[in-house]
N, C-alpha and C. Protein backbone atom coordinates (compact mmCIF):
# COMPACT_ATOMS: atom_id res chain seq x y z
N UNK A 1 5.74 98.97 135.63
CA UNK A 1 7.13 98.90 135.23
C UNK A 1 8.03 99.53 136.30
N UNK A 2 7.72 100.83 137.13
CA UNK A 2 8.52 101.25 137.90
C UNK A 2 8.61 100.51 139.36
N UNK A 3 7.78 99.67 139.28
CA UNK A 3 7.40 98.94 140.58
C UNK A 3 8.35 97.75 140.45
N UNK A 4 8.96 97.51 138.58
CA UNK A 4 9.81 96.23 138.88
C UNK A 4 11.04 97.05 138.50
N UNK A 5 11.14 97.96 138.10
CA UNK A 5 12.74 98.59 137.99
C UNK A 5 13.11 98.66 139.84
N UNK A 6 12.23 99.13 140.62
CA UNK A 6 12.61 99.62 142.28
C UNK A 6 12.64 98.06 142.80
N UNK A 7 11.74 96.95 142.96
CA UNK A 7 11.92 95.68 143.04
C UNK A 7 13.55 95.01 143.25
N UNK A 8 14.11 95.04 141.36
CA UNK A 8 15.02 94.58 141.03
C UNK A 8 16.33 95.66 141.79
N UNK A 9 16.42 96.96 141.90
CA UNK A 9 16.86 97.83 142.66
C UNK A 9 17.32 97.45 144.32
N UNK A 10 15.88 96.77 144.47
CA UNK A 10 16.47 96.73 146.26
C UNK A 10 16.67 95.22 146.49
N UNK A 11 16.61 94.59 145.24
CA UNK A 11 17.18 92.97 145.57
C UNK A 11 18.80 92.88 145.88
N UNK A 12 18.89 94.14 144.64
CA UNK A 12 20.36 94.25 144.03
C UNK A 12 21.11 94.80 145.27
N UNK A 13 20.57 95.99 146.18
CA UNK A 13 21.14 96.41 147.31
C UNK A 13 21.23 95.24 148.30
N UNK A 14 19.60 94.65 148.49
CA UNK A 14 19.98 93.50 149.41
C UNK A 14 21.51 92.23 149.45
N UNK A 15 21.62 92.16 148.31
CA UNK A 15 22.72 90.83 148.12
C UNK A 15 23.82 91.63 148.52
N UNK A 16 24.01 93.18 147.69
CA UNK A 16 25.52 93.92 148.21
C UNK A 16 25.66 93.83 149.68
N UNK A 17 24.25 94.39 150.26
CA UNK A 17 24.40 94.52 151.29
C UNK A 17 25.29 93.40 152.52
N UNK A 18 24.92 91.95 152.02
CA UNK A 18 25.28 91.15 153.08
C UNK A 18 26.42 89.95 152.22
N UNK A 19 27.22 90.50 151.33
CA UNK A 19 28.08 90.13 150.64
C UNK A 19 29.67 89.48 151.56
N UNK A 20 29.47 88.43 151.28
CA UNK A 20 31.12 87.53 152.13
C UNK A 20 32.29 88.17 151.30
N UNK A 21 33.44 88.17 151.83
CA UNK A 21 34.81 89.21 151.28
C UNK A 21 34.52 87.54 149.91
N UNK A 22 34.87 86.42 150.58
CA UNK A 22 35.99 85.94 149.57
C UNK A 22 34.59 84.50 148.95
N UNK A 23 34.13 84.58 147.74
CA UNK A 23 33.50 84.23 147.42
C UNK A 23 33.63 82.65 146.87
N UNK A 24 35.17 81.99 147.00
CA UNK A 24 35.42 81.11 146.72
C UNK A 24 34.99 79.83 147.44
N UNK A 25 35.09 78.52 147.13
CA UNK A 25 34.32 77.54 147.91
C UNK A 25 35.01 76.88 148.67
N UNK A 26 34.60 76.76 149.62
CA UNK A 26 35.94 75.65 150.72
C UNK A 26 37.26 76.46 150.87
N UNK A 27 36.88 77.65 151.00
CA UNK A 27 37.38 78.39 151.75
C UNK A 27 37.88 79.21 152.81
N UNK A 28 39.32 79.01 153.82
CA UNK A 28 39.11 79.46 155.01
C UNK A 28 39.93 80.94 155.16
N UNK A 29 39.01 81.43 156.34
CA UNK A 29 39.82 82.62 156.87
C UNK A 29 39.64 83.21 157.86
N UNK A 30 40.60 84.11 158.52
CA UNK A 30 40.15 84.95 159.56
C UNK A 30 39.05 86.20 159.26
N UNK A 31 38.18 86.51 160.02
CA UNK A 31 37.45 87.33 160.13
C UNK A 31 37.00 87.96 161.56
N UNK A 32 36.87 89.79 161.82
CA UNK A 32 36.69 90.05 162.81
C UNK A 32 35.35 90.02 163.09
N UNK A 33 34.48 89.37 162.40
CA UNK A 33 32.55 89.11 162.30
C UNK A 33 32.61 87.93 161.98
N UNK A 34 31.30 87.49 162.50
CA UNK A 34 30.64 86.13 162.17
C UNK A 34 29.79 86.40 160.77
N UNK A 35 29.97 87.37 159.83
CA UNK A 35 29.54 87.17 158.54
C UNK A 35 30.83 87.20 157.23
N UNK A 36 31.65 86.99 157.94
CA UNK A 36 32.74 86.58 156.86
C UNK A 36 32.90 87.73 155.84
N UNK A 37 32.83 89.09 156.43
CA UNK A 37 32.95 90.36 155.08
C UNK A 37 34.24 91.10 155.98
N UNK A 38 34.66 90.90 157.22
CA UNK A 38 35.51 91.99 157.55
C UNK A 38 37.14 90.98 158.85
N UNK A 39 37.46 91.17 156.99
CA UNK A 39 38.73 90.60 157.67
C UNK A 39 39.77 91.60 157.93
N UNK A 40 39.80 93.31 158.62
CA UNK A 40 40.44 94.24 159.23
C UNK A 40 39.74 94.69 160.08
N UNK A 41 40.41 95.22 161.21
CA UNK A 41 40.03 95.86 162.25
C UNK A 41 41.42 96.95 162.71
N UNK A 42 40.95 98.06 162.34
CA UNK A 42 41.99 99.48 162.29
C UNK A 42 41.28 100.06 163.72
N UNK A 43 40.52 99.52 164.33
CA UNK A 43 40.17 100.26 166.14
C UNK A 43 40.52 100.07 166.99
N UNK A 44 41.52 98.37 167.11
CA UNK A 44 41.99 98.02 168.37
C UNK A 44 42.98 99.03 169.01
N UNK A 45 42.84 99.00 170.36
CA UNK A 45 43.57 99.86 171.20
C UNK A 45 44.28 98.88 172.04
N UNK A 46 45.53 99.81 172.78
CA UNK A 46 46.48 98.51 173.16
C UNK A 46 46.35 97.80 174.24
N UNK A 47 46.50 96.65 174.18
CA UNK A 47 46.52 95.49 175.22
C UNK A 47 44.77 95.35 175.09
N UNK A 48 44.02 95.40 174.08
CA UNK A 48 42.71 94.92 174.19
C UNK A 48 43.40 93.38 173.55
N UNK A 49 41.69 92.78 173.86
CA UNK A 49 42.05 91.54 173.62
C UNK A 49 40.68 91.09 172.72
N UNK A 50 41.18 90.87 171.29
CA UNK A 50 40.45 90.95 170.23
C UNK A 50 40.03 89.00 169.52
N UNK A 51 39.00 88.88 169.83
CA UNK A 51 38.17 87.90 169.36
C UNK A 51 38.66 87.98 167.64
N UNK A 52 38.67 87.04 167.11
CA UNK A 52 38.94 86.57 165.91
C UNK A 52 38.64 85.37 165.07
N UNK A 53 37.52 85.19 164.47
CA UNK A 53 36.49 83.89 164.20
C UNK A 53 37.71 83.32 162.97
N UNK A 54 37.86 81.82 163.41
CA UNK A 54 38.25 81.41 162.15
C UNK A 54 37.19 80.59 161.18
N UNK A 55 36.86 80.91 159.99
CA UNK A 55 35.94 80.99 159.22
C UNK A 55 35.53 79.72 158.44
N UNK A 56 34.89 79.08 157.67
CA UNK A 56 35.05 78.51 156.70
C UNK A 56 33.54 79.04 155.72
N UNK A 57 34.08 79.08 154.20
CA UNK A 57 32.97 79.84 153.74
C UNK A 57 32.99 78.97 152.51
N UNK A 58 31.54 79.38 152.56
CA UNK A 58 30.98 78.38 150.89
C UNK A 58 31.53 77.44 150.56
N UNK A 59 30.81 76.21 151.92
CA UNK A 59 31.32 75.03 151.61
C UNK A 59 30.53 73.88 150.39
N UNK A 60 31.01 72.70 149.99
CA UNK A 60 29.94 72.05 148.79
C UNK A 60 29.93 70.77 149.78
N UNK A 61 29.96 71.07 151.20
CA UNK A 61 29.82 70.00 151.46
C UNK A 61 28.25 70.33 152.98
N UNK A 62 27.83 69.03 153.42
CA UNK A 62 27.02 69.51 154.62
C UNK A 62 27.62 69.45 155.78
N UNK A 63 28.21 68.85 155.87
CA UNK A 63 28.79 68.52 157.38
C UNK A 63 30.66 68.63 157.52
N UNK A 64 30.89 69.11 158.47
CA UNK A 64 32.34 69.00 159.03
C UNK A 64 32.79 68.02 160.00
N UNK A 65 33.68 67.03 159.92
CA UNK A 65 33.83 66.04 160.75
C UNK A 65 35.43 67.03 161.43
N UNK A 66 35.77 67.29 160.84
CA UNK A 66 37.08 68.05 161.55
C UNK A 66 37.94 69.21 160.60
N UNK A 67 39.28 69.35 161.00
CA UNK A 67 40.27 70.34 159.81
C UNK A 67 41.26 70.45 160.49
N UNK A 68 42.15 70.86 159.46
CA UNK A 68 43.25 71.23 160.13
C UNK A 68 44.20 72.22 159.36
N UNK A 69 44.07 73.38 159.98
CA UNK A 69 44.50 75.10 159.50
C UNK A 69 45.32 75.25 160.60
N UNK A 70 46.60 75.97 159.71
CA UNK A 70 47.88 76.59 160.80
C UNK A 70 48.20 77.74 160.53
N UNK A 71 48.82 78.68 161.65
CA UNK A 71 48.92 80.45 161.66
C UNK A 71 49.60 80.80 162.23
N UNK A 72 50.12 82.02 162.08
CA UNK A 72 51.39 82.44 162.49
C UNK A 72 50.98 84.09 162.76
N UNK A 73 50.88 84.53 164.03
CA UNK A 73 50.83 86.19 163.91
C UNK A 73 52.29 86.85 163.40
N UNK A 74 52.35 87.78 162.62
CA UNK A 74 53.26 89.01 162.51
C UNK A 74 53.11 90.20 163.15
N UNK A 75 53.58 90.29 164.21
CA UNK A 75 53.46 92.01 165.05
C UNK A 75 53.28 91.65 166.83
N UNK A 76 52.64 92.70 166.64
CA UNK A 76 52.78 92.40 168.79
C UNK A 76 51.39 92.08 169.20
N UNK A 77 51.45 90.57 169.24
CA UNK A 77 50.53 90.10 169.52
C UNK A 77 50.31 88.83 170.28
N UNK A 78 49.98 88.26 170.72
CA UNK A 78 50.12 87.24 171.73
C UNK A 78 48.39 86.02 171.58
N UNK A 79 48.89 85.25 171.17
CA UNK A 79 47.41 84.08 171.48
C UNK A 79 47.24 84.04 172.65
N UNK A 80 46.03 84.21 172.96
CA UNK A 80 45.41 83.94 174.59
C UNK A 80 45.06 82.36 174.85
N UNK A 81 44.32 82.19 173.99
CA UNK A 81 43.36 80.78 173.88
C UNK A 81 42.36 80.90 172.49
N UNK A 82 41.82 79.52 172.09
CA UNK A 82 41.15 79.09 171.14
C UNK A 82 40.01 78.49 171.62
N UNK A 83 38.89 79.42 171.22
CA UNK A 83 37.89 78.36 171.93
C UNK A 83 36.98 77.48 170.34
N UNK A 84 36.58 76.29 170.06
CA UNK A 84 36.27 76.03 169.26
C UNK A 84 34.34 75.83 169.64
N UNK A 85 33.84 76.35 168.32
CA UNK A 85 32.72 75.98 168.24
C UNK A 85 31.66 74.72 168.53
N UNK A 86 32.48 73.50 168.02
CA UNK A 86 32.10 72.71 168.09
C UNK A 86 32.20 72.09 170.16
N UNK A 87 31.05 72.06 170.61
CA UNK A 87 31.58 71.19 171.58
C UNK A 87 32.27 70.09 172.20
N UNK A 88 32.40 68.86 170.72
CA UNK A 88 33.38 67.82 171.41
C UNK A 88 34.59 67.94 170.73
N UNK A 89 35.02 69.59 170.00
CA UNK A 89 36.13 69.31 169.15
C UNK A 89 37.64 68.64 170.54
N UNK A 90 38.45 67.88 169.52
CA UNK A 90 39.62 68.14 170.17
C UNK A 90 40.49 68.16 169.25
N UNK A 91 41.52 68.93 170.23
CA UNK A 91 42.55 69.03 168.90
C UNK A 91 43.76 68.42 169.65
N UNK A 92 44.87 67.81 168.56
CA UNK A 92 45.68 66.93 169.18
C UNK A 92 47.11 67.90 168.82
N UNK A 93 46.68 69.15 168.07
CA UNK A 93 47.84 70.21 167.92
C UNK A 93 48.10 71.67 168.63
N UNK A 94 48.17 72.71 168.34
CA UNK A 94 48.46 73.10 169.36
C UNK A 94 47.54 74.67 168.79
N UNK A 95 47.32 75.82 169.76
CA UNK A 95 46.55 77.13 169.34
C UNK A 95 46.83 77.58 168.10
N UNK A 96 48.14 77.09 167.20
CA UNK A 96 48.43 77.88 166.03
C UNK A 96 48.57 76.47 165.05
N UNK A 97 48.53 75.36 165.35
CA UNK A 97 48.86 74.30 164.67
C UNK A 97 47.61 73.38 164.66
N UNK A 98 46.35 73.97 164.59
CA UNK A 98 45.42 73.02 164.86
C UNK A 98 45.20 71.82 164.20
N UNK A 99 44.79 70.59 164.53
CA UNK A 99 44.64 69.62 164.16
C UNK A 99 43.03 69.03 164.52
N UNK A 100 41.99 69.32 164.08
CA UNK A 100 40.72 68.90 164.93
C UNK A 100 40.42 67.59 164.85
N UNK A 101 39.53 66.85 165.59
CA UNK A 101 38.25 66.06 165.21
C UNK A 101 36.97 66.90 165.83
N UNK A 102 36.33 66.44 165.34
CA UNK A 102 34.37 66.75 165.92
C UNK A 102 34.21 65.05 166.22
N UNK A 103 33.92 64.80 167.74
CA UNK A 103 32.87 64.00 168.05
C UNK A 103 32.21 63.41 167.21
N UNK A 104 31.13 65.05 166.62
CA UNK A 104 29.76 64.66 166.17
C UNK A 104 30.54 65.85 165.06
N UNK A 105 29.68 65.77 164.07
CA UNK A 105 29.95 66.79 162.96
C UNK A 105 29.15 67.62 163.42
N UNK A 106 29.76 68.92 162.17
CA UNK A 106 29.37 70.29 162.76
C UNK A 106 28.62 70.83 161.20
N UNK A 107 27.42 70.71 161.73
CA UNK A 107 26.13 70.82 160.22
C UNK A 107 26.94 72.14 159.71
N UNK A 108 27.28 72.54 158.29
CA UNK A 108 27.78 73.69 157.63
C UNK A 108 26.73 74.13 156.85
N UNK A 109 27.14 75.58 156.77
CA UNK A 109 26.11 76.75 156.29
C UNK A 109 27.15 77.91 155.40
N UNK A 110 26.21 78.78 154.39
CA UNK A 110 28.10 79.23 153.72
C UNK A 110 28.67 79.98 154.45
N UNK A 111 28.59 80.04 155.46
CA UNK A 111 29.69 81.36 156.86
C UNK A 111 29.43 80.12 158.20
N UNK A 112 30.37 79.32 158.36
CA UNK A 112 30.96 79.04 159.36
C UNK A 112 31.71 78.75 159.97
N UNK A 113 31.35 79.31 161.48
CA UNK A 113 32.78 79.74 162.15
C UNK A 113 32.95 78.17 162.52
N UNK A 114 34.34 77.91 162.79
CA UNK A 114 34.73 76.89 163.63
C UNK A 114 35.81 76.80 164.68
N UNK A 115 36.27 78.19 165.12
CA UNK A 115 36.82 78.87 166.07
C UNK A 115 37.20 80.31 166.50
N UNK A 116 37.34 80.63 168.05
CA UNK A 116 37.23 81.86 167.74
C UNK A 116 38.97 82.07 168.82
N UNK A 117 40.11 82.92 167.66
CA UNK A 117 41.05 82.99 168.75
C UNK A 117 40.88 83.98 169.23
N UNK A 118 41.54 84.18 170.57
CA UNK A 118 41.19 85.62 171.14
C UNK A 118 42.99 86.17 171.08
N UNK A 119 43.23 86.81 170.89
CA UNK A 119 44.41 87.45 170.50
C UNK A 119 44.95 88.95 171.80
N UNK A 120 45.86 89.18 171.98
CA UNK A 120 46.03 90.12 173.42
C UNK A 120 47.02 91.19 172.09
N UNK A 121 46.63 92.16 172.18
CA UNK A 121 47.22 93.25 171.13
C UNK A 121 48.14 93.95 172.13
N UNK A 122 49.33 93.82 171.78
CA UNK A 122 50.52 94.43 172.27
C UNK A 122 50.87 95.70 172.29
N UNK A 123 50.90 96.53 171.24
CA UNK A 123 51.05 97.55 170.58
C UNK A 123 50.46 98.57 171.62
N UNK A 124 51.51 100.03 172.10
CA UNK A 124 50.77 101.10 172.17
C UNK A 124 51.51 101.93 171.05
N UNK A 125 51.78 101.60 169.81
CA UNK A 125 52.06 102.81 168.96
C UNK A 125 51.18 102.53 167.57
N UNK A 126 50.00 101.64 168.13
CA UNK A 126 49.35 100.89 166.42
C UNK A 126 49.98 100.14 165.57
N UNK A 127 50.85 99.47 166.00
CA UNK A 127 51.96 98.57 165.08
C UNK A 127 50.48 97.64 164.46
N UNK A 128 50.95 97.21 163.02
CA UNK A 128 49.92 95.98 162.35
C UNK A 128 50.48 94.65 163.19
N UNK A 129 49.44 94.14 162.98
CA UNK A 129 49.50 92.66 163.81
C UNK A 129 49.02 92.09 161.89
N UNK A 130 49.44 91.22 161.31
CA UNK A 130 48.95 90.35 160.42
C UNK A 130 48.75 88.58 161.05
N UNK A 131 47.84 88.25 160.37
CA UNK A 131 47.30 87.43 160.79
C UNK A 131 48.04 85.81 159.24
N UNK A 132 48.54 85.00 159.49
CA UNK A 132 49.19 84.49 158.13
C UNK A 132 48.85 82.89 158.39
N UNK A 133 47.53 83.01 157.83
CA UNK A 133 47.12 81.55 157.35
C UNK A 133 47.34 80.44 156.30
N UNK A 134 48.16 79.40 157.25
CA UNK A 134 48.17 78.69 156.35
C UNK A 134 48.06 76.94 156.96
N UNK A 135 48.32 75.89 155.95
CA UNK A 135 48.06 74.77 156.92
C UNK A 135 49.02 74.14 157.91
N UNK A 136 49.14 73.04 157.95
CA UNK A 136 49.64 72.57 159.66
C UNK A 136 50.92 71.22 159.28
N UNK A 137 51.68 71.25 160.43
CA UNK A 137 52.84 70.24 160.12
C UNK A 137 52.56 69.43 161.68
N UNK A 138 52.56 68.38 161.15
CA UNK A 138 52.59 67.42 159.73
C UNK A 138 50.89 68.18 159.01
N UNK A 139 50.68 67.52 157.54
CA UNK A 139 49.36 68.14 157.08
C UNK A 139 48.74 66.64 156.44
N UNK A 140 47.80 66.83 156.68
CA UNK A 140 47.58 65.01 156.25
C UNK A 140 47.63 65.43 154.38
N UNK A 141 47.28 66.62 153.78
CA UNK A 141 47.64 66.55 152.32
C UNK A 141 48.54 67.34 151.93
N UNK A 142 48.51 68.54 152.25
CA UNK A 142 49.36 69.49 152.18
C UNK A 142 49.50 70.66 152.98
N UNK A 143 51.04 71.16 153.73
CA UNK A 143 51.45 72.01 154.47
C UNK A 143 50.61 73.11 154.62
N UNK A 144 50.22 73.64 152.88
CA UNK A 144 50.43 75.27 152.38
C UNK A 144 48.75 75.30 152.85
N UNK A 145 47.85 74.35 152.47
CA UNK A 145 46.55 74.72 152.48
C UNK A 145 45.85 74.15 153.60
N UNK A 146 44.32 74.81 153.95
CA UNK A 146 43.65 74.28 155.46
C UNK A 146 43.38 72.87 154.82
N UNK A 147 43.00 71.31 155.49
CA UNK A 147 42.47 70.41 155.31
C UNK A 147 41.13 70.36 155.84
N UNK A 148 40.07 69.98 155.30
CA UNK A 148 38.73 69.42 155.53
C UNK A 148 38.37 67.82 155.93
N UNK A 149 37.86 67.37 157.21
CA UNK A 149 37.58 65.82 157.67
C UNK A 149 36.24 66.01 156.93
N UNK A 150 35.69 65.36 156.13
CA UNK A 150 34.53 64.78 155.87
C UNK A 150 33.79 63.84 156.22
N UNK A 151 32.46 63.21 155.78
CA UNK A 151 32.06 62.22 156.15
C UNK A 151 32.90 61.08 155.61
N UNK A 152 32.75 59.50 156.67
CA UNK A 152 33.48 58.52 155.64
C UNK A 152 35.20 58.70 155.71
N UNK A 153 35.50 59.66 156.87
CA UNK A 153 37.38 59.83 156.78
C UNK A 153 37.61 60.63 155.12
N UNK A 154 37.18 60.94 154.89
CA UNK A 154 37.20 61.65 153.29
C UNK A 154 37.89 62.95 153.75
N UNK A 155 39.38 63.33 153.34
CA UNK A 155 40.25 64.56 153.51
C UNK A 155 39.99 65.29 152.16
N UNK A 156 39.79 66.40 152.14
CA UNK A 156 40.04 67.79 151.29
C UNK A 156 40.75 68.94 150.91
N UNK A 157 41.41 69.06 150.28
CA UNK A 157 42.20 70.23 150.90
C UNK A 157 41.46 71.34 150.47
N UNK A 158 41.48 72.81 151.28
CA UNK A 158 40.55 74.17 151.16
C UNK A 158 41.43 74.74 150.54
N UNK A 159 40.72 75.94 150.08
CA UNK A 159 41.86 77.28 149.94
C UNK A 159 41.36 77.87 150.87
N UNK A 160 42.15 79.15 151.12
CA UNK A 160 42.31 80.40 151.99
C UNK A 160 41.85 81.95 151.16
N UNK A 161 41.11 82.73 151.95
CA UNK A 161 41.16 83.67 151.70
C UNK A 161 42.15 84.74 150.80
N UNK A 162 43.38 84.59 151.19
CA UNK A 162 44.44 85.03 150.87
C UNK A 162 45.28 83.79 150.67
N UNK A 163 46.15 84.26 149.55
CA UNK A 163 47.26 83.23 149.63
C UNK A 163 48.84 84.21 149.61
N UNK A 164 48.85 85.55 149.34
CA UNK A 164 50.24 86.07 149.07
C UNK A 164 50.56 86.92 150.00
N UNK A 165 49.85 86.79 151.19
CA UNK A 165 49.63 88.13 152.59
C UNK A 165 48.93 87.92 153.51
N UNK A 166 48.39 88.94 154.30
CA UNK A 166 47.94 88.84 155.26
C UNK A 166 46.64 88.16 155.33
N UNK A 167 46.16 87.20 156.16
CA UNK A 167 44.90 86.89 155.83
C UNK A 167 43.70 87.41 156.70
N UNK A 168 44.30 88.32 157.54
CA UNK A 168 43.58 89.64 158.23
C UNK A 168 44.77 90.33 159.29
N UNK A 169 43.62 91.39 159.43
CA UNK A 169 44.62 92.16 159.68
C UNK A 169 44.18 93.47 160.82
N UNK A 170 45.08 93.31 161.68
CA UNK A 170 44.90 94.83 163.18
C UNK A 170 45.43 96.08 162.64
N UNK A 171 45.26 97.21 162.53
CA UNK A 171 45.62 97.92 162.89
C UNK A 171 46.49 98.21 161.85
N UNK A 172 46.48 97.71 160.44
CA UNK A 172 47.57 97.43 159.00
C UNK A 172 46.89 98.29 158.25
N UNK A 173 45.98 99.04 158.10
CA UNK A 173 44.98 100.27 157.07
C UNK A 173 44.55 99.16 155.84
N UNK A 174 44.47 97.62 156.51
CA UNK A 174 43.29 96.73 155.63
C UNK A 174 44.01 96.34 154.05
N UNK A 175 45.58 95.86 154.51
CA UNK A 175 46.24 95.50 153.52
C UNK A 175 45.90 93.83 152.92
N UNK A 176 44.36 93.44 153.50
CA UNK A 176 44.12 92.22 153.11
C UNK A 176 43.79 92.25 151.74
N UNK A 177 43.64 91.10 150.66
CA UNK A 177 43.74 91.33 149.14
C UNK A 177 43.26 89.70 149.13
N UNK A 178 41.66 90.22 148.67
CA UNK A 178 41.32 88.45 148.36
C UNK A 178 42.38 88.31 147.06
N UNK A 179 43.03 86.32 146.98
CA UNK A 179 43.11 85.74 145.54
C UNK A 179 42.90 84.70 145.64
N UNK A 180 43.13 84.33 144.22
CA UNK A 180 42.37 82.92 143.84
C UNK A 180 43.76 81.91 144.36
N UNK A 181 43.06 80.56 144.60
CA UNK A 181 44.66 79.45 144.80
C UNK A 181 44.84 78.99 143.40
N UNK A 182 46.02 79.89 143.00
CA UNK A 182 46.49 79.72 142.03
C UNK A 182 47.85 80.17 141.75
N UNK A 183 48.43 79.09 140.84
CA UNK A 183 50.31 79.50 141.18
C UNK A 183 50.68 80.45 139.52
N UNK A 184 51.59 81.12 139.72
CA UNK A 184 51.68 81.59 138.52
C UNK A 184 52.08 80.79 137.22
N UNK A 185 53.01 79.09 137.14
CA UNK A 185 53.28 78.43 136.55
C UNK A 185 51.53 78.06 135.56
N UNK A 186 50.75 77.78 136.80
CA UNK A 186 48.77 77.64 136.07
C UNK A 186 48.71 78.70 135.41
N UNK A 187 48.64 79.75 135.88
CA UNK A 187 48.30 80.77 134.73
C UNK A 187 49.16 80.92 133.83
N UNK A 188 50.39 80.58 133.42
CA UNK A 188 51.46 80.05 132.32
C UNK A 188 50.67 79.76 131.60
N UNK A 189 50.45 78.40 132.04
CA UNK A 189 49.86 77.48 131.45
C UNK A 189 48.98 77.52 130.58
N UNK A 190 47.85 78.71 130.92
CA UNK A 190 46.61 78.65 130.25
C UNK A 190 47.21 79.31 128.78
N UNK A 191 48.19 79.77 128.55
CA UNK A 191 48.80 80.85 126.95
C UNK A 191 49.87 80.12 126.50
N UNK A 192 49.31 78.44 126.76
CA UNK A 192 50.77 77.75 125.93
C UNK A 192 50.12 76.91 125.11
């Protein structure tokens, strides 16, 4: 018996242990790791130049044919370049307005990256840099959210990590706040 109380014990640590911030599906976001748990970084020092994976997590699908997610920094910060994962991505928009295709699709797993921006941190007094994800103009479905290319030309729209703030964050003491995509009129809704 004590052999399955300690068992069930270190399964339970194992899963905490390697736990994604935002558990929702078809979901995108910034993250300063390639395991999708740490969307703050309170160490940058100034004028470093900080790598920043853009994410997609717990997808229901296998493959990525493309997307298209748009962003906006708040603070002193500067885009360097975007390098994308995929080797034949192109994008026909711009470092903050992306618009992709994939060549070839890009096999998905529930943490993957599909770009990494590198960002030039301005700040010598620790000013927050926020990071404010959202989708792209024109949006083939909608502005507010990332889009998904599927197999077959099949569009999706994702949610985001965040929808009311930062969707990561420099040097802000980690004012990121997973929520659900949901408007307050829906939750009305559900007490009528």
């Amino acid at each position: 018996m004590k052999k399955l109380v300690v068992l069930l014990m270190v399964m339970v640590m194992a899963t905490s242990a390697f736990a994604i911030v935002d558990p929702d599906t078809n979901s995108m976001g910034f993250y300063f790791d390639t395991e999708a748990d740490m969307p703050c970084n309170d160490a940058v020092t100034p004028y470093a130049t900080v790598p920043v994976a853009l994410t997609l997590v717990n997808p229901d699908f296998d493959a990525l044919y493309g997307f298209e997610a748009g962003y906006h920094l708040e603070g002193p910060a500067q885009v360097l370049s975007v390098e994308f994962l995929n080797p034949q991505a192109l994008n026909v928009g711009s470092n903050t307005n992306m618009i992709v295709g994939f060549g070839s699709p890009t096999v998905t797993s529930p943490i993957t990256t599909v770009a990494i921006v590198n960002v030039l941190y301005l700040s010598t007094t620790n000013e927050p840099v926020d990071f404010m994800l959202h989708g792209t103009t024109p949006s083939s479905i909608d502005p507010a959210y990332p889009v998904f290319l599927l197999a077959d030309g099949v569009l999706i729209s994702g949610g985001m990590s965040t929808v009311d703030g930062p969707n990561a964050q420099i040097n802000g003491g980690c004012l990121v706040v997973a929520t659900e995509e949901m408007s307050f009129d829906s939750v009305k809704s559900l007490y009528r």
